[in-house]
N, C-alpha and C. Protein backbone atom coordinates (compact mmCIF):
# COMPACT_ATOMS: atom_id res chain seq x y z
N UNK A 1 4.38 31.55 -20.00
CA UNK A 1 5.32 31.91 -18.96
C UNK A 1 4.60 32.40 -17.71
N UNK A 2 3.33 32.95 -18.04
CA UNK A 2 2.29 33.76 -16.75
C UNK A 2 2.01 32.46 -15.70
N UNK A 3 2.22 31.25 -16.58
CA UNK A 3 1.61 30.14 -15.58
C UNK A 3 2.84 29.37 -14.37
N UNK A 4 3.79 29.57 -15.04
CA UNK A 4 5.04 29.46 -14.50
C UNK A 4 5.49 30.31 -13.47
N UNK A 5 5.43 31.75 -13.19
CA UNK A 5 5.44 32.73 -12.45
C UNK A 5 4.45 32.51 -11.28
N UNK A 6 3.08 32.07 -11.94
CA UNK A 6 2.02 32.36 -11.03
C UNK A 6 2.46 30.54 -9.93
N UNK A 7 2.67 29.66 -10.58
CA UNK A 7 2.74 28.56 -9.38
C UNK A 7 4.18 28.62 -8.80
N UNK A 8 4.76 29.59 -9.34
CA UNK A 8 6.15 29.50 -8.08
C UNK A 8 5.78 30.93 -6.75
N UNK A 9 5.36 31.55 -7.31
CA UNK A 9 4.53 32.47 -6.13
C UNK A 9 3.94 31.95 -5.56
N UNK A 10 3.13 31.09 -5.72
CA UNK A 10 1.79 30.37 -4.87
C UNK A 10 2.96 29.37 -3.94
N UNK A 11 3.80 28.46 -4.74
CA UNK A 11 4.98 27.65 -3.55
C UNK A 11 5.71 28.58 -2.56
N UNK A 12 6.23 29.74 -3.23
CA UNK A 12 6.94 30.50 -1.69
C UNK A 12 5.91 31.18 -0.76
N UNK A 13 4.41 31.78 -1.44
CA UNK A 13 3.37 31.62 -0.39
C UNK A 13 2.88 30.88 0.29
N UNK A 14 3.47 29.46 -0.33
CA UNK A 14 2.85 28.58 0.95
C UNK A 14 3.94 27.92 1.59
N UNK A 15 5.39 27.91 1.33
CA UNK A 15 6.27 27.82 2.40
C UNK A 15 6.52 28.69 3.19
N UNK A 16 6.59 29.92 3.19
CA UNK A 16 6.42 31.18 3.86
C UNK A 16 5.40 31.09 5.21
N UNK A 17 4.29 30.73 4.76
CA UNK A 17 3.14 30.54 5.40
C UNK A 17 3.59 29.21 6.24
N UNK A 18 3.98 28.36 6.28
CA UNK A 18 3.78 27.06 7.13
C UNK A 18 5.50 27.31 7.53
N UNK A 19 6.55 27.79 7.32
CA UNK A 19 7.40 28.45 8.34
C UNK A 19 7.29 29.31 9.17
N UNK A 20 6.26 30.38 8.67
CA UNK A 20 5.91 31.54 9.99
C UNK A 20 5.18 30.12 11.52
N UNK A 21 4.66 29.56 10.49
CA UNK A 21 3.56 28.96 11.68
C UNK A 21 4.49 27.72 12.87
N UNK A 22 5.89 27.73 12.40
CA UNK A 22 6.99 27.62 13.20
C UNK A 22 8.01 28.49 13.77
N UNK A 23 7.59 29.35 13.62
CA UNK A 23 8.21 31.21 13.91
C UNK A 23 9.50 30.77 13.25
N UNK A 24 9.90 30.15 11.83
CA UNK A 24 11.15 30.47 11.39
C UNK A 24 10.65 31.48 10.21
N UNK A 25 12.24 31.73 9.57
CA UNK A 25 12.13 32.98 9.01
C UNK A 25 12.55 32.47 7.06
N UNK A 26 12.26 32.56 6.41
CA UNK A 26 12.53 32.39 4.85
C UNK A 26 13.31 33.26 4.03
N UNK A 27 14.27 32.68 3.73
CA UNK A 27 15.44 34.12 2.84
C UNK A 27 15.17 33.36 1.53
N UNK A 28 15.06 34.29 0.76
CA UNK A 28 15.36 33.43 -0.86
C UNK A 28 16.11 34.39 -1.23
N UNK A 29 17.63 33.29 -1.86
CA UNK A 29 18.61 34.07 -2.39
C UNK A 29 18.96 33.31 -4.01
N UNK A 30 19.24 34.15 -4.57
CA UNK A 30 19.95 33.22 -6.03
C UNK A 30 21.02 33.58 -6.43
N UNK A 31 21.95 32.41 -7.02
CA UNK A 31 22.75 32.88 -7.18
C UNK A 31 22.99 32.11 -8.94
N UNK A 32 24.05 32.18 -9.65
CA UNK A 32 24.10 31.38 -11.00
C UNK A 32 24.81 30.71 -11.02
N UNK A 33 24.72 29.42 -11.34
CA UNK A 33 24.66 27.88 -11.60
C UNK A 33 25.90 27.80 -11.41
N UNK A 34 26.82 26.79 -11.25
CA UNK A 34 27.80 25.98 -11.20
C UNK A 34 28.78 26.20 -9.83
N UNK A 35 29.77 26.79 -9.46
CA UNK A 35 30.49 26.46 -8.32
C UNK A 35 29.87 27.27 -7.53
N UNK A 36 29.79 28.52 -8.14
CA UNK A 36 29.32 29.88 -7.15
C UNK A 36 28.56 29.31 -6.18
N UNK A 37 27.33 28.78 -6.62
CA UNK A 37 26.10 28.33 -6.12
C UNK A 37 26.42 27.49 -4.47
N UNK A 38 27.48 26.45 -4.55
CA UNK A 38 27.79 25.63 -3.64
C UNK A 38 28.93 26.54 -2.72
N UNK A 39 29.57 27.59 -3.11
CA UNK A 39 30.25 28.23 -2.68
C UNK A 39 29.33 29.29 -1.54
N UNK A 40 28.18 29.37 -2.17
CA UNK A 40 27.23 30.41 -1.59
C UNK A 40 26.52 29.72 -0.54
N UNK A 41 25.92 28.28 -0.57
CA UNK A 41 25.69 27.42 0.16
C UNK A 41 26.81 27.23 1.44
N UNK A 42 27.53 26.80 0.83
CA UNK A 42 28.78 26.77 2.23
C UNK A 42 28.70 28.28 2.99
N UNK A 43 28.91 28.63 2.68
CA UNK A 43 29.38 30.33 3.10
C UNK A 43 27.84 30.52 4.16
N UNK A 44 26.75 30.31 3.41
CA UNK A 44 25.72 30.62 4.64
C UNK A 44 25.03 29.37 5.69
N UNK A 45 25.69 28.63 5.21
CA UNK A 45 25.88 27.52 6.31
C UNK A 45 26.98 27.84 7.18
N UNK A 46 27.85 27.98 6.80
CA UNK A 46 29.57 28.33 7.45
C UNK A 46 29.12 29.34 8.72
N UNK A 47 28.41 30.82 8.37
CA UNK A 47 27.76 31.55 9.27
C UNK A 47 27.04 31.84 9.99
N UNK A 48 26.19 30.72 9.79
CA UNK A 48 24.95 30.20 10.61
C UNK A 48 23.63 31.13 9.95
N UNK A 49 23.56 31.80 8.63
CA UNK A 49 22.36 32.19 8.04
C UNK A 49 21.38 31.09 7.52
N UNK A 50 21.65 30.08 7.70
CA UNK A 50 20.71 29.37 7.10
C UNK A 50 20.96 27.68 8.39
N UNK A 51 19.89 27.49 8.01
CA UNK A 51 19.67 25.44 8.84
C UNK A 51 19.18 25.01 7.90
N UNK A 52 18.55 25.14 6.60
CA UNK A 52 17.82 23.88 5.62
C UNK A 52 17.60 24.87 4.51
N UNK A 53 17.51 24.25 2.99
CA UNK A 53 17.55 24.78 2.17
C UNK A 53 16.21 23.65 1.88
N UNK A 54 15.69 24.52 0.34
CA UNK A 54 15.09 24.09 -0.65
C UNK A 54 15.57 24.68 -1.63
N UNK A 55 15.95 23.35 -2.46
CA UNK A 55 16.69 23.61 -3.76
C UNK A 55 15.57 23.23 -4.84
N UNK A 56 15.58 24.46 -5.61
CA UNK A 56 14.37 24.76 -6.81
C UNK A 56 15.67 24.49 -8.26
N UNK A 57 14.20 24.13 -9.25
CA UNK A 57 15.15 23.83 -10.48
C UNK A 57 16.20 22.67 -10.21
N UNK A 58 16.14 21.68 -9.78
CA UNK A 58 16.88 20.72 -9.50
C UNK A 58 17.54 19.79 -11.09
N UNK A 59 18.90 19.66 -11.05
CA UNK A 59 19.41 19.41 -12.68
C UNK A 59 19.43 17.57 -12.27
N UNK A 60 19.92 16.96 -13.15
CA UNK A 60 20.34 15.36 -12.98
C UNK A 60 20.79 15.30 -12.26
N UNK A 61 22.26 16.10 -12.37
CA UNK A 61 23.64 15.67 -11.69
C UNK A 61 24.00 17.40 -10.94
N UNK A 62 23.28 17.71 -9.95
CA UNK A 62 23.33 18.65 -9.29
C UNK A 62 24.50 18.90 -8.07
N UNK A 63 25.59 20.07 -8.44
CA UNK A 63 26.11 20.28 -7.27
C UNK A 63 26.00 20.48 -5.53
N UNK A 64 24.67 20.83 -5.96
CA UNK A 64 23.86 21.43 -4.74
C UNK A 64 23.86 20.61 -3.70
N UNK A 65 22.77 19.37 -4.11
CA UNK A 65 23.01 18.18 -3.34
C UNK A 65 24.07 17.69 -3.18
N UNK A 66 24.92 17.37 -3.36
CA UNK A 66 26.14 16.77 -3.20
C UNK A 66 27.12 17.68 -2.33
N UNK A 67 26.77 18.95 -2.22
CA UNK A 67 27.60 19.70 -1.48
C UNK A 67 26.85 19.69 0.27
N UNK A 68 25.49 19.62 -0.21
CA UNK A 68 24.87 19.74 1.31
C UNK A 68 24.90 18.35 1.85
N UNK A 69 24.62 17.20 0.93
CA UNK A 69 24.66 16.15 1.77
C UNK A 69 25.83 15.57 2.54
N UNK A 70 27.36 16.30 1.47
CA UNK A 70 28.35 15.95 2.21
C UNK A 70 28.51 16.67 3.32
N UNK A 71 28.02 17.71 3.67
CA UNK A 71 28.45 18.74 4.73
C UNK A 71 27.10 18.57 6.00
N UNK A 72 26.46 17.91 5.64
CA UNK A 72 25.13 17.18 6.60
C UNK A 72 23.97 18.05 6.77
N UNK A 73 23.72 19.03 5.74
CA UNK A 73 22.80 19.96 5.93
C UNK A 73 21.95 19.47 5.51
N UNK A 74 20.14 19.45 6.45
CA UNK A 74 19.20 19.56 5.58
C UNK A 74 18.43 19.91 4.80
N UNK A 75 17.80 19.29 3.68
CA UNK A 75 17.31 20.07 2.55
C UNK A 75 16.46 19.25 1.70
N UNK A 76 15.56 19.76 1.13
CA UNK A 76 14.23 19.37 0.34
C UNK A 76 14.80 20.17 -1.27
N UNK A 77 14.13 18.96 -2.20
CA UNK A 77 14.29 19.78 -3.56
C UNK A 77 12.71 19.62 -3.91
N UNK A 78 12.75 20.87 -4.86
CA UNK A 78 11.73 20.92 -5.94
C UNK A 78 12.36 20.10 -7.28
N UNK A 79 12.23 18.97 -7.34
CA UNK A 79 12.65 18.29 -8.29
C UNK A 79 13.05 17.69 -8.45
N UNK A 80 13.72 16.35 -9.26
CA UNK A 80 14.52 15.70 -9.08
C UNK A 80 15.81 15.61 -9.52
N UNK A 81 16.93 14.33 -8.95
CA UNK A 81 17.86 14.04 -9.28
C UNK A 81 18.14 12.81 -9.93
N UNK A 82 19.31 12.70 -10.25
CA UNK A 82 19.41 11.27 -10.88
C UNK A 82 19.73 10.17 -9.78
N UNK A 83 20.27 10.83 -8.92
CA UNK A 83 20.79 9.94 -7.15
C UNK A 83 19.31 10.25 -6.52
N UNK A 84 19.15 10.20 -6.33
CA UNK A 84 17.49 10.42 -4.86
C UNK A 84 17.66 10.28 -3.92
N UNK A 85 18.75 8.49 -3.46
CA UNK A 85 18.87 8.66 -2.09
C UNK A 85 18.85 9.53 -1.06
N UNK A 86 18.68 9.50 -0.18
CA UNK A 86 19.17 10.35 0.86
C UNK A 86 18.42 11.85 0.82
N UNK A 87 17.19 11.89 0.09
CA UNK A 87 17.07 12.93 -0.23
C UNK A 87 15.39 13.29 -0.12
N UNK A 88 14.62 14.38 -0.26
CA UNK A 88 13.73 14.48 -0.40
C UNK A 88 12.86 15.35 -1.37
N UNK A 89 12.29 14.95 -2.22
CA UNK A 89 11.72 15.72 -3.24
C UNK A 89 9.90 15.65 -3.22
């Protein structure tokens, strides 16, 4: 599990790092799985807290994507899907 911990620290240290070096700013929020999640997505899109996500833990058949691509937000996953189109992993 130590190895698992240690390379997801090292990924938000190095997105962290190459967003500062665009003076944007990095929120990581979580929330638990199923509607909430896309509900929470809308909501900080809706308010203007967020312009692009990266979606971690990416499932087959993920709400996530399907909620941002319909609503035109951009976004990168850590992982894949069973759709890919349109998408970037």
């Amino acid at each position: 599990m130590r190895i698992v911990h240690t390379h997801f620290a090292n990924f938000i240290a190095g997105v962290t790092q190459a967003a500062s070096g665009y003076n944007w700013t990095v929120t990581i929020a979580a929330e638990p799985s199923g509607q909430r999640v896309t509900e929470a997505l809308t909501r900080l899109v809706d308010e203007r807290k967020a312009d692009g996500f990266i979606l971690l833990c990416t499932l087959t058949h993920d709400r996530r994507v399907e909620a941002l691509k319909t609503a035109g937000v951009p976004f990168t996953m850590f992982g894949r899907t069973e759709e890919a189109s349109r998408c970037a992993w």
